[in-house]
Protein backbone atom coordinates (compact mmCIF):
# COMPACT_ATOMS: atom_id res chain seq x y z
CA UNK A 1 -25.08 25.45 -14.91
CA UNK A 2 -25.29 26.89 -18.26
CA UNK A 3 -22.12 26.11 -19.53
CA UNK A 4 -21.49 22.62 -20.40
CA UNK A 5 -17.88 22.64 -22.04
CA UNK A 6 -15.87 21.76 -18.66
CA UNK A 7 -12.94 23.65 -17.39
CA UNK A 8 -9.29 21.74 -16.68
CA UNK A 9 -7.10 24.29 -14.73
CA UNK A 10 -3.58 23.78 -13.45
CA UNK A 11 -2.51 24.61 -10.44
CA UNK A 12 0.61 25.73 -9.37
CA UNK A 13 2.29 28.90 -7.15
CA UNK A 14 -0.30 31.66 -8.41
CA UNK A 15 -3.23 29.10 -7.35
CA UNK A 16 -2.30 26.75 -4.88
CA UNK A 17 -3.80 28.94 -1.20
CA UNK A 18 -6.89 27.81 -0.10
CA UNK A 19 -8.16 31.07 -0.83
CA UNK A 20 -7.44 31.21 -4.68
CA UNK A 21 -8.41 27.56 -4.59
CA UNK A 22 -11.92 28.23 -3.79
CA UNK A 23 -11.89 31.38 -5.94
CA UNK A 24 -10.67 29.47 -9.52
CA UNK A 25 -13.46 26.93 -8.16
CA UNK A 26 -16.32 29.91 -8.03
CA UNK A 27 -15.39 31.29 -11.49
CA UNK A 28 -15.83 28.10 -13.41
CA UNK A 29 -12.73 25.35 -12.32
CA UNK A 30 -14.06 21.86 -13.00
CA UNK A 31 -10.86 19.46 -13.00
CA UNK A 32 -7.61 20.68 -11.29
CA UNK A 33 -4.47 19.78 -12.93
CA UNK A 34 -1.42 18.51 -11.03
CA UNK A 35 1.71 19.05 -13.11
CA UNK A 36 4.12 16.21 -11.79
CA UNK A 37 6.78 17.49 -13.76
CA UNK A 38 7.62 20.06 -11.71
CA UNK A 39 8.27 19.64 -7.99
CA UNK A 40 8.49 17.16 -5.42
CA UNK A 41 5.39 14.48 -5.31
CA UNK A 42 4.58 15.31 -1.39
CA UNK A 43 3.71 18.86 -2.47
CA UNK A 44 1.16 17.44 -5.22
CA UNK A 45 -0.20 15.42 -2.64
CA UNK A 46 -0.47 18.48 0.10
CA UNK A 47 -2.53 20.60 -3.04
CA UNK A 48 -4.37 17.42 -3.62
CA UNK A 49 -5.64 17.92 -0.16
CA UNK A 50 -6.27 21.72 -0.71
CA UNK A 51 -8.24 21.08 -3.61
CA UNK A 52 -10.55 18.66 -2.00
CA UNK A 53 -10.81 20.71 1.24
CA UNK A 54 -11.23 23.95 -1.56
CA UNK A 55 -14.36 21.73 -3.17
CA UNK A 56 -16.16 21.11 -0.23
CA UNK A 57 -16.47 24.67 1.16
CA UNK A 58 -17.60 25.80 -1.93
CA UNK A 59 -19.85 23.09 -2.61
CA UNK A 60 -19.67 21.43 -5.77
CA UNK A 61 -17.55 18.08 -7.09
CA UNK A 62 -14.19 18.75 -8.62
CA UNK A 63 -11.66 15.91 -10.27
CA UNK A 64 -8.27 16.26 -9.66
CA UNK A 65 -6.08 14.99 -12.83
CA UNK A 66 -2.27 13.84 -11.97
CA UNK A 67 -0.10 14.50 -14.75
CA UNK A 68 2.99 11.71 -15.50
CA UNK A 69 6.07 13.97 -16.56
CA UNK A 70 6.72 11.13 -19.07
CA UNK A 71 10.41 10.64 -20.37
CA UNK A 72 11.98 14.09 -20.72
CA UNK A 73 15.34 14.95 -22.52
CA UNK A 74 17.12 18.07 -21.07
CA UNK A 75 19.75 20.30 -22.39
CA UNK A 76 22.60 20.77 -19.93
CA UNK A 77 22.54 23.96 -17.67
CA UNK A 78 22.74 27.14 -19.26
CA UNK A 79 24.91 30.12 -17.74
CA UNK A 80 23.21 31.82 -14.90
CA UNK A 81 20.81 34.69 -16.56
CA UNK A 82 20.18 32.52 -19.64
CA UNK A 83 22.18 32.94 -23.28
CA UNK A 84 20.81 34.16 -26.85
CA UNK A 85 21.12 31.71 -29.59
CA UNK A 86 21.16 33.72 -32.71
CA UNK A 87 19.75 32.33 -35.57
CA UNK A 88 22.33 31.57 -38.27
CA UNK A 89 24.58 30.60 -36.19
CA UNK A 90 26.13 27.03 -35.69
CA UNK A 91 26.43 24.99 -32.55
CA UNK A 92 28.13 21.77 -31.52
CA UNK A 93 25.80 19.15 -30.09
CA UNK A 94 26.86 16.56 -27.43
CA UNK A 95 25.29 14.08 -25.31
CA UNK A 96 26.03 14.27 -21.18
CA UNK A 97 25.14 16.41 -18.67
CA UNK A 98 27.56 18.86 -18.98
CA UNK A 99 27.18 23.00 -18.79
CA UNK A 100 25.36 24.26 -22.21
CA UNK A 101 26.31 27.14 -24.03
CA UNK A 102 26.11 29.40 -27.26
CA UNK A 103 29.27 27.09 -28.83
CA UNK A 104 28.30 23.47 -27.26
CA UNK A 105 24.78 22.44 -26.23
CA UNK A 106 25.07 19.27 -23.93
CA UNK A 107 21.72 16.65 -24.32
CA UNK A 108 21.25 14.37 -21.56
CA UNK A 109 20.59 11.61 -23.91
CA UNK A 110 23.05 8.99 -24.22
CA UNK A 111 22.62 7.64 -27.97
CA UNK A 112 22.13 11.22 -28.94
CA UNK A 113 24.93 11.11 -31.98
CA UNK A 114 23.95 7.61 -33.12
CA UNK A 115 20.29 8.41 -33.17
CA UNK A 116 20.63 11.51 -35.38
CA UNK A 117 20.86 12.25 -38.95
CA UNK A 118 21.71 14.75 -41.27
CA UNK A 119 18.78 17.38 -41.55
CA UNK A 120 17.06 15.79 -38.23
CA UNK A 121 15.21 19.14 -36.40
CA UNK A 122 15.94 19.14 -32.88
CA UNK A 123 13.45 21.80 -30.80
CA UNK A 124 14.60 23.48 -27.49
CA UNK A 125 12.17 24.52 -25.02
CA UNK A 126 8.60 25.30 -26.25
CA UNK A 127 9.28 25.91 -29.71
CA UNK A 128 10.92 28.82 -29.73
CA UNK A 129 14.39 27.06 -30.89
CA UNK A 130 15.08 25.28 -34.00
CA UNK A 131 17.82 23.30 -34.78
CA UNK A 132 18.75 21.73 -38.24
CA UNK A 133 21.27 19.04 -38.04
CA UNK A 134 24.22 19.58 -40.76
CA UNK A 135 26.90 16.91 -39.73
CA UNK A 136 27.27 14.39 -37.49
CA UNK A 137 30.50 12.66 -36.46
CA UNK A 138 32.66 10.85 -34.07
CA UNK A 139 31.09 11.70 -30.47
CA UNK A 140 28.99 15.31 -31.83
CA UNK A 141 26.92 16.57 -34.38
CA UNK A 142 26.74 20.27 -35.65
CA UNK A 143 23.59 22.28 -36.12
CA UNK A 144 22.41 25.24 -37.70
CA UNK A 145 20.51 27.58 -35.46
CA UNK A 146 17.39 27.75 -37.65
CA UNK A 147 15.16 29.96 -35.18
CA UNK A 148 16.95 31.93 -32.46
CA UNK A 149 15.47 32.94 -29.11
CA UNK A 150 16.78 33.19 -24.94
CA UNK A 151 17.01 30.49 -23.17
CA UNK A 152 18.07 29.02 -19.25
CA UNK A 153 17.89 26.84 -16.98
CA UNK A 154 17.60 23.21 -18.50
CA UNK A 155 14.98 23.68 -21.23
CA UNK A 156 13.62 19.82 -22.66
CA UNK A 157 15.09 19.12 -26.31
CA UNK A 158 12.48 17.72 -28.11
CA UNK A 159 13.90 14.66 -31.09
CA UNK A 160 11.95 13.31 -34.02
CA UNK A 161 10.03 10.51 -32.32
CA UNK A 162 10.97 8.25 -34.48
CA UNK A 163 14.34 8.00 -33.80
CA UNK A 164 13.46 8.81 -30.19
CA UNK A 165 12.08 5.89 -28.38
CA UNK A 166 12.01 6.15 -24.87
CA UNK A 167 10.40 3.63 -22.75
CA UNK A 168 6.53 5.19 -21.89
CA UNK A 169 5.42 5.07 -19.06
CA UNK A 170 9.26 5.57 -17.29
CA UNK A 171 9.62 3.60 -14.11
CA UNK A 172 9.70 6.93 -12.34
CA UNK A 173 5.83 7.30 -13.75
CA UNK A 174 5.07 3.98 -12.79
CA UNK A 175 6.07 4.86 -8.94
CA UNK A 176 4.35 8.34 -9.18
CA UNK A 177 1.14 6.36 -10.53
CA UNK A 178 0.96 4.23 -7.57
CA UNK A 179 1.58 7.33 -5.14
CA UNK A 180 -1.32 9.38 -6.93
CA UNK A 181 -3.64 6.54 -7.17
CA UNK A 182 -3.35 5.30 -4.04
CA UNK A 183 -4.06 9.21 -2.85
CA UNK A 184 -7.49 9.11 -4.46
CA UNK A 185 -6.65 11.36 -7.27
CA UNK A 186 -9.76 10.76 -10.17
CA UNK A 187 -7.30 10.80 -13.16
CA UNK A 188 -3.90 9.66 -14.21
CA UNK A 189 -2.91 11.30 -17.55
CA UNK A 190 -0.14 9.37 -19.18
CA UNK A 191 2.73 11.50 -21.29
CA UNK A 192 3.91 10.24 -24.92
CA UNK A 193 1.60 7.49 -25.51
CA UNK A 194 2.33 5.73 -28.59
CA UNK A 195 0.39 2.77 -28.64
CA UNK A 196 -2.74 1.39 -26.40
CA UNK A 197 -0.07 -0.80 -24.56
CA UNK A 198 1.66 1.77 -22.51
CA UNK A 199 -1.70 2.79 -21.20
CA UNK A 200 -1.75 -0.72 -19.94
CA UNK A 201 0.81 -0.69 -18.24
CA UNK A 202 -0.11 2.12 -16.07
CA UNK A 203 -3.35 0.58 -15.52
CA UNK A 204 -1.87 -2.63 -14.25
CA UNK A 205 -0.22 -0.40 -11.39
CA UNK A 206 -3.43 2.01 -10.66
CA UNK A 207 -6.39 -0.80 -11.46
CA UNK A 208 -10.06 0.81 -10.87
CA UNK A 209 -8.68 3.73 -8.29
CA UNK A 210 -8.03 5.95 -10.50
CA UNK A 211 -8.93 6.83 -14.64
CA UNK A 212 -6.48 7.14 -17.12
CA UNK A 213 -6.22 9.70 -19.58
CA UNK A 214 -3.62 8.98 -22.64
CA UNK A 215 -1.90 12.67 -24.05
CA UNK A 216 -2.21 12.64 -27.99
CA UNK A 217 1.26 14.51 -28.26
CA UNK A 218 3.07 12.22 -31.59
CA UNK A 219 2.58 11.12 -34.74
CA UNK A 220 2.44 7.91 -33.82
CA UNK A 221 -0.15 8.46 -31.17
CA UNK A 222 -2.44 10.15 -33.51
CA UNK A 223 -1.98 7.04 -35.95
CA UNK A 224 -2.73 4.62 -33.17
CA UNK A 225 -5.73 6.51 -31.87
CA UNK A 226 -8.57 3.70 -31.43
CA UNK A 227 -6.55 1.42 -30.09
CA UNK A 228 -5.26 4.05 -27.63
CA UNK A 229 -8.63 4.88 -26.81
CA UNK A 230 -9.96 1.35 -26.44
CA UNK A 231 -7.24 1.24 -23.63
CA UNK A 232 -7.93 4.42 -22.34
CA UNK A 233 -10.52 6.52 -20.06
CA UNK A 234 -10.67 9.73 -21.65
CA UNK A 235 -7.94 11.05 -24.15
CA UNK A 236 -5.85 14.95 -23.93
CA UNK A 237 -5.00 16.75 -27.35
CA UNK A 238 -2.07 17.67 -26.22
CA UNK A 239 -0.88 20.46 -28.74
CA UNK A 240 2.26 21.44 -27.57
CA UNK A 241 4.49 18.04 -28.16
CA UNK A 242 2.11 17.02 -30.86
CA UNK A 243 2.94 20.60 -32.97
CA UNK A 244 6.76 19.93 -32.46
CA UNK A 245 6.65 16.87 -33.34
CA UNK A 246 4.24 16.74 -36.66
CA UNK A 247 4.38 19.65 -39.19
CA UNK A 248 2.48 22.68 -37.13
CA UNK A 249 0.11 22.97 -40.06
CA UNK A 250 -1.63 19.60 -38.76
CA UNK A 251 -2.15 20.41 -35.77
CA UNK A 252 -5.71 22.04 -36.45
CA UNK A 253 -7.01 18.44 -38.46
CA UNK A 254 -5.50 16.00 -35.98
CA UNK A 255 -7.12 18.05 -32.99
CA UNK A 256 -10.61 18.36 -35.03
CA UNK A 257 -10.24 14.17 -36.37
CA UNK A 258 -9.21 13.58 -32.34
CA UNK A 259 -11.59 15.24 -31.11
CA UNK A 260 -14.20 13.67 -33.56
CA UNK A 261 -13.72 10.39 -33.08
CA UNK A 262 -13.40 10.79 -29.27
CA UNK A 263 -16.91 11.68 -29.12
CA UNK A 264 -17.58 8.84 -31.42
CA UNK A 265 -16.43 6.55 -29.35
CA UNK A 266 -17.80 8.92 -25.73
CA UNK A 267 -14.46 8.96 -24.71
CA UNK A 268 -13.92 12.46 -22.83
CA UNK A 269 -11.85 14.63 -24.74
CA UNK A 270 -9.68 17.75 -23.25
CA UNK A 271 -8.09 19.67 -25.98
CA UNK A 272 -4.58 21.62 -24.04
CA UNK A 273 -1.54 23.79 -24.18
CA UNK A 274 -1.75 27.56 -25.07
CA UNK A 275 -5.46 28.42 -25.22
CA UNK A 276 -4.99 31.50 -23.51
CA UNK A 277 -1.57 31.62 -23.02
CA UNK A 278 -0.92 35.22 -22.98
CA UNK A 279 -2.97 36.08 -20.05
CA UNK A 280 -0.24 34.95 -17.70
CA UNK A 281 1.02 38.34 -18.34
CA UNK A 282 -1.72 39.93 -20.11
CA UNK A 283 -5.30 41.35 -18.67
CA UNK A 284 -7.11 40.32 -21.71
CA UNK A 285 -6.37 37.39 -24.28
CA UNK A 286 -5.70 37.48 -27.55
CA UNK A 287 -8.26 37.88 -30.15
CA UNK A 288 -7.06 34.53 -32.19
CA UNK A 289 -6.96 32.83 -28.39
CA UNK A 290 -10.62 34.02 -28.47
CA UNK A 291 -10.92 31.90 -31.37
CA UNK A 292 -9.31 29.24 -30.92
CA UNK A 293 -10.86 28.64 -27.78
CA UNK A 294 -14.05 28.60 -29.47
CA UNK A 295 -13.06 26.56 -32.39
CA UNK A 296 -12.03 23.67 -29.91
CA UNK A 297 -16.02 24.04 -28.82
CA UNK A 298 -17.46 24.01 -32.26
CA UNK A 299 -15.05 20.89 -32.90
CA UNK A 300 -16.87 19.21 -30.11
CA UNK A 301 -14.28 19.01 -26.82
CA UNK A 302 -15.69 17.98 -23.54
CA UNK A 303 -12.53 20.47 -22.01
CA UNK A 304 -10.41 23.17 -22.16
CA UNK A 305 -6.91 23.04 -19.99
CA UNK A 306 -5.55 26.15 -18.68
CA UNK A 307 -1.50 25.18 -18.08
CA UNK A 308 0.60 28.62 -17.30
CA UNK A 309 -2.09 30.44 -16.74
CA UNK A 310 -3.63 29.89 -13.62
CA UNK A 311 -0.25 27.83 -12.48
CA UNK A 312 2.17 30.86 -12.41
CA UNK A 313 -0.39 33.57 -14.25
CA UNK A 314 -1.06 36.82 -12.62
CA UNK A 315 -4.97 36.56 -12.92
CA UNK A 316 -5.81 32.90 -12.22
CA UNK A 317 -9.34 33.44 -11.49
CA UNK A 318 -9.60 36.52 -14.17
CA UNK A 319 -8.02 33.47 -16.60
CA UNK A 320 -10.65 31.20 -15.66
CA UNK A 321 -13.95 33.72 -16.03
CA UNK A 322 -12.62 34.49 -19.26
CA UNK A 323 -12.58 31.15 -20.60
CA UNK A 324 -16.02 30.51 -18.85
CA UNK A 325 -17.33 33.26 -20.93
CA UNK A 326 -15.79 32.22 -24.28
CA UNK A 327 -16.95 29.13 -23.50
CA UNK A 328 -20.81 30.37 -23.05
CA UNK A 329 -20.84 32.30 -25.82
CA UNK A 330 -19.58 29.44 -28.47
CA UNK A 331 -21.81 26.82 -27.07
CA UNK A 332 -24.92 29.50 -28.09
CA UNK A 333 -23.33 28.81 -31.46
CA UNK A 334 -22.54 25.57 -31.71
CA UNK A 335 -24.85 22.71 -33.96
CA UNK A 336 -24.64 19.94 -31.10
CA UNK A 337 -27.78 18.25 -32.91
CA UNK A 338 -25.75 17.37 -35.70
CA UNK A 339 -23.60 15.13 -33.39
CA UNK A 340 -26.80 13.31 -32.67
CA UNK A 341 -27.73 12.79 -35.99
CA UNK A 342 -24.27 10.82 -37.56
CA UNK A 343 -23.77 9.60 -34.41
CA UNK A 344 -26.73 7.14 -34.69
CA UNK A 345 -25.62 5.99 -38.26
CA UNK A 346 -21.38 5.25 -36.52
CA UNK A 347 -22.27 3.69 -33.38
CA UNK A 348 -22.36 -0.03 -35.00
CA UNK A 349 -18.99 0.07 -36.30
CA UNK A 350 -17.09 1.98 -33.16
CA UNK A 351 -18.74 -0.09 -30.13
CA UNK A 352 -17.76 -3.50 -29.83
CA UNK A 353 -18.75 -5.27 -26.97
CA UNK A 354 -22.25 -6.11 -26.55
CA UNK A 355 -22.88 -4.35 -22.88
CA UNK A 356 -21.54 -1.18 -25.02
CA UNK A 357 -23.74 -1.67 -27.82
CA UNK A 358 -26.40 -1.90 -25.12
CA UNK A 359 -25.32 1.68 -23.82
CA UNK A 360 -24.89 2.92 -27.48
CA UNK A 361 -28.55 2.08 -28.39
CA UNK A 362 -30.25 3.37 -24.83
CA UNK A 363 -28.47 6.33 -24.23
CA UNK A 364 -29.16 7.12 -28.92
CA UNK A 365 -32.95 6.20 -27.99
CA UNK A 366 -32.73 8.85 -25.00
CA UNK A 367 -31.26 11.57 -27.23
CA UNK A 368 -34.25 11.17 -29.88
CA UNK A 369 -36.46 11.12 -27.35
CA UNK A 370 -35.33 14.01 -25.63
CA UNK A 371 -35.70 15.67 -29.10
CA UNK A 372 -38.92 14.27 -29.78
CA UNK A 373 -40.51 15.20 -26.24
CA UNK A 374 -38.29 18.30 -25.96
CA UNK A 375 -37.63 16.79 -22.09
CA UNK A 376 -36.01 19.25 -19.83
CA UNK A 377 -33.55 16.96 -18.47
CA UNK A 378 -32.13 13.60 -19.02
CA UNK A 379 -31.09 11.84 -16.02
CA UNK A 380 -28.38 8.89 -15.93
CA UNK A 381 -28.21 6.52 -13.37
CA UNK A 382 -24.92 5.04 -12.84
CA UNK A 383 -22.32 3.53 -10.79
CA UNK A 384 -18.81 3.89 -12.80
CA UNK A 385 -20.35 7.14 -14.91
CA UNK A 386 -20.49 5.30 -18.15
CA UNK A 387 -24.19 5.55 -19.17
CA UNK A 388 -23.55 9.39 -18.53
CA UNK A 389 -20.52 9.87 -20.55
CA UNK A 390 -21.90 8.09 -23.34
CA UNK A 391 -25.30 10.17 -22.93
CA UNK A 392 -22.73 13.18 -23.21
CA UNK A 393 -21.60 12.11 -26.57
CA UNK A 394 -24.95 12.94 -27.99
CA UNK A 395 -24.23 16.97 -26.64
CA UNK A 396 -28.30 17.28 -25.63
CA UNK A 397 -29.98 20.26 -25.36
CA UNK A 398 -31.87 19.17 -22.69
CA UNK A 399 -30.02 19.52 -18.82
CA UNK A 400 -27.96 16.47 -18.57
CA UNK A 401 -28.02 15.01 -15.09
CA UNK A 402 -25.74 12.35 -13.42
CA UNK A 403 -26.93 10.55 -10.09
CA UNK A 404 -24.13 7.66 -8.77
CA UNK A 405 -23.64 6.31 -5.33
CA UNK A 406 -19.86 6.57 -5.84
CA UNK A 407 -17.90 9.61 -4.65
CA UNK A 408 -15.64 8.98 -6.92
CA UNK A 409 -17.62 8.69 -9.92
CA UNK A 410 -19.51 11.80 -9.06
CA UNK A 411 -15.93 13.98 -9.21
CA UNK A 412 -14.86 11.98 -12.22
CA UNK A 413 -17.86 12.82 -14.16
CA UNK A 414 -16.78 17.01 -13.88
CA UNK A 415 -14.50 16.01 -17.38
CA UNK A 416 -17.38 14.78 -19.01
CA UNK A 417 -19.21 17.67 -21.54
CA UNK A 418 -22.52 18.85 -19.95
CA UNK A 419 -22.82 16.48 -17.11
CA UNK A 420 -24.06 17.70 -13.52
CA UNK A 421 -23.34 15.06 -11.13
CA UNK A 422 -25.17 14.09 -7.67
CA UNK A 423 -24.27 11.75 -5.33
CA UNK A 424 -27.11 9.35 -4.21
CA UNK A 425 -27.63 7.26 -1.87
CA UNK A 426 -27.80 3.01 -3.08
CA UNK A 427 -31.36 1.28 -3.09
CA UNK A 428 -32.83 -1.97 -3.80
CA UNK A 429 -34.81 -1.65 -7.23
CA UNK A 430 -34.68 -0.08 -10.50
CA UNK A 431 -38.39 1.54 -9.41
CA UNK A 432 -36.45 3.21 -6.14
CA UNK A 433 -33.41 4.48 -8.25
CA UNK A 434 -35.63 6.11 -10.35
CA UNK A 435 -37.83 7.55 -8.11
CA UNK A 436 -35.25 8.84 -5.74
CA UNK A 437 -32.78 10.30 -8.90
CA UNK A 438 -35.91 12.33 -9.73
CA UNK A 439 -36.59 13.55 -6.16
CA UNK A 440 -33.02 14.43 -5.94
CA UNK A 441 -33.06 16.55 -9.02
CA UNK A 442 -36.15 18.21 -7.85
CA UNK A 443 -34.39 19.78 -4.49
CA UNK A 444 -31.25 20.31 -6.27
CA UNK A 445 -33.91 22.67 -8.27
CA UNK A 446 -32.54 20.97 -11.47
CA UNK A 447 -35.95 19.75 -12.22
CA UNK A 448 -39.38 21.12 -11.55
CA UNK A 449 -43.00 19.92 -11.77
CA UNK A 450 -44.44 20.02 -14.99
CA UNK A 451 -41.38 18.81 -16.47
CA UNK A 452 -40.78 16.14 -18.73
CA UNK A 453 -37.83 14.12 -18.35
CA UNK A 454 -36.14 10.67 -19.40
CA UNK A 455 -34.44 8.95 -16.73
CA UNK A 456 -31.67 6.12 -17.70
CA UNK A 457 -31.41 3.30 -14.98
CA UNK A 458 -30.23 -0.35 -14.63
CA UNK A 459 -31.63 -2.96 -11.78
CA UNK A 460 -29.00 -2.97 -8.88
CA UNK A 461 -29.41 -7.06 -8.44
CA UNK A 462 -27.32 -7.38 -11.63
CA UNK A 463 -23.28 -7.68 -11.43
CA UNK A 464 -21.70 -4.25 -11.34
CA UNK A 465 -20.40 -2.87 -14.23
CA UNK A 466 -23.32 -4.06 -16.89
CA UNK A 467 -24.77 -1.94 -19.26
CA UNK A 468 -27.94 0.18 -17.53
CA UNK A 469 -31.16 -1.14 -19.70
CA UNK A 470 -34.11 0.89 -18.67
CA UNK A 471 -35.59 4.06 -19.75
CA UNK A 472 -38.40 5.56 -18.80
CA UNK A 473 -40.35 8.86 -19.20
CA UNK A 474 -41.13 10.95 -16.17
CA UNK A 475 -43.84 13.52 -15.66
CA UNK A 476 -42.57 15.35 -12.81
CA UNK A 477 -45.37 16.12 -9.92
């Protein structure tokens, strides 16, 4: 594998045949999406089963991410065929569920009127609606249509979060969590996080079955970051909420600090939403997709997400080689060593607990080794993928290698920057774990003779889940 920045693809109607499957697989799929926002959970769990049956006949481990719909505010439905609002013009807003329309736009909120103020911005769809609040009276508020576009269906109205404060995760997440987890899905991503304690209450319903990943999509997210992240398993910048709801000129320095201190901390990061949004029409993407794409690798993301475009796109798998090859390109560019370098001067003050300082120090004296050596590979040991994601951090030149008894932790590891993961077999000493992760490297032709290499271990007779203390050099023979 030469690219290490890790591919995140949704999957939806243009995707979902066992056919595609295995073709978005071939050109570069590492995690599949499941978008639980739209349909029922049974046929999530049905693609679930596609995807792994998909996996296997091509060969290689892919994650499957379930993704909460969170709470969602709806307008009431538009007329069959959709309505223009025109910018400049006014509309009446009222809560219920009623029928919306160019003179009254129903919310399905009911404190809608008492939460608003004058000048509050209310967004319709994906952005392409803006609403400025003008009044606000007894049982509706008027608006000024600031940004006029089409619309149907029952778009989501999107509030200032802080006067919208709906309860995250909703109950209906909570039972979707439990049906997902209990499925054998690899990650649980959690909508409108605000604080490290609604990731804890998802975890109390999905335990160790499944990893959580928290969506960075409001202000108050992005303020709350470490703690989110302390409480978290990897973290999503999720662009699309997060631009509607902070001033769309932040977006670029809250996805680069995310991003940064994500890898900081080796939490996996997946930056999301519109990276090459116009090839579910178009052949080609845009140039500035291009470069955006490759700006979110020169930041430092472990993943891109494809959303739209391989879930309803017309090229899913053209989408998917496309981003492959951006991806390829930037990494040729990209100053990973510089990661390396501040990262040994932050990791005191971001790891806390002593088994993570342990992993911090081993897996910052395997990167300078690596350097100093110039190893071809750098193998992790590891039962719940930690010493590997926190080797990833580091973004080493050198082949980055993942050996773990657990199936689980062997599909889970596909997020994680650079990381090729093989499934072991368990053994009896730190000497056989070592000598086996080598041997399995060698016939996976990761690894030939000649080569040097550092391997990362820990002695199986300790309790799971501690730090892995060993390193060793290996001269391959």
């Amino acid at each position: 594998m030469t690219r290490r920045t890790k591919i995140v693809a949704t999957i939806g109607p243009a995707s979902d045949s066992p056919d595609r499957l295995q073709e978005v697989i071939r050109a570069g799929v590492d995690v599949v999406r499941l978008n639980l926002s739209h349909g029922p959970i049974e046929g999530h769990l049905e693609r679930l089963a596609a995807v792994r049956a998909a996996a296997d006949a091509v060969g290689v481990p892919v994650a499957v991410l379930a993704d909460l719909p969170g709470p969602k505010i709806r307008a009431g439905k538009f007329p069959d065929g959709g309505v223009t609002l025109e910018g400049g013009d006014t509309v009446r807003l009222r809560a219920g569920n009623d029928p919306s329309g160019t003179d009254v736009i129903h919310v399905d909120y009911d404190t809608l009127i008492e939460d608003m103020a004058v000048d509050d911005r209310l967004i319709i769809g994906d952005g392409a609606i803006s609403l400025r609040v003008t009044s606000v009276g007894d049982g509706e508020a008027e608006a000024l249509i600031e940004t006029g576009a089409h619309t149907q269906g029952r778009p989501g109205v999107h509030l200032a979060s802080e006067r919208f404060q709906p309860t995250t995760p909703t109950d209906e997440d909570l039972v979707l969590a439990e049906r997902v987890a209990a499925a054998g899905v690899e990650f649980v991503a959690v909508s409108f996080v605000r604080r490290g304690a609604d990731m804890d209450k998802v975890r109390d319903i999905v335990g160790d079955r499944a990893k959580l990943v928290a969506k960075i999509e409001t202000a108050a997210a992005a303020s709350n970051l470490d703690e989110i992240m302390v409480a978290s398993d990897a973290v999503m910048v999720a662009r699309g909420d997060l631009g509607i709801d902070c001033p769309l000129e932040d977006v670029p320095f809250l996805q680069k600090e995310i991003i940064r201190r994500c890898v900081e901390f080796g939490v996996p990061v997946i930056t999301a939403t519109q990276m090459l949004e116009s090839m579910i029409y178009a052949q080609e993407p845009t140039r500035a997709e291009v470069t955006d794409v490759a700006n979110a690798i020169f930041d430092g993301t472990d993943a891109l997400m494809l959303s739209g475009e391989t879930a309803i796109g017309h090229d899913p798998v053209g989408t998917v080689s496309t981003m492959a090859a951006i991806a390829q390109r930037a990494e040729a560019e990209a100053h990973y060593r510089r990661w390396a370098l501040r990262l040994g001067r932050v990791q005191r003050d971001r790891w806390g607990s002593m088994q993570d300082r342990v992993t911090a120090a081993l897996t910052h004296a395997a990167s300078e080794a690596a350097v100093d050596l110039g190893v071809a590979a750098i193998l992790c040991c590891t039962g719940s993928g930690r010493t590997a994601t926190a080797m990833a951090r580091f973004r080493p030149e050198a082949k980055l290698i993942a050996l773990s008894p657990v199936p689980t932790t062997v599909r889970q590891l596909s997020l994680s920057w650079g990381v090729q993961s093989l499934q072991t077999d368990t053994y009896g000493t730190t000497d056989d774990i070592i000598w086996h992760a080598v041997e399995r490297a060698v016939e996976r032709g990761l690894v030939a003779a000649g080569d040097t290499i550092v391997v990362i271990a820990g002695s199986p007779l300790r309790s799971a889940g501690t730090a892995a203390d060993v390193m060793r050099i290996v001269q391959v023979s």
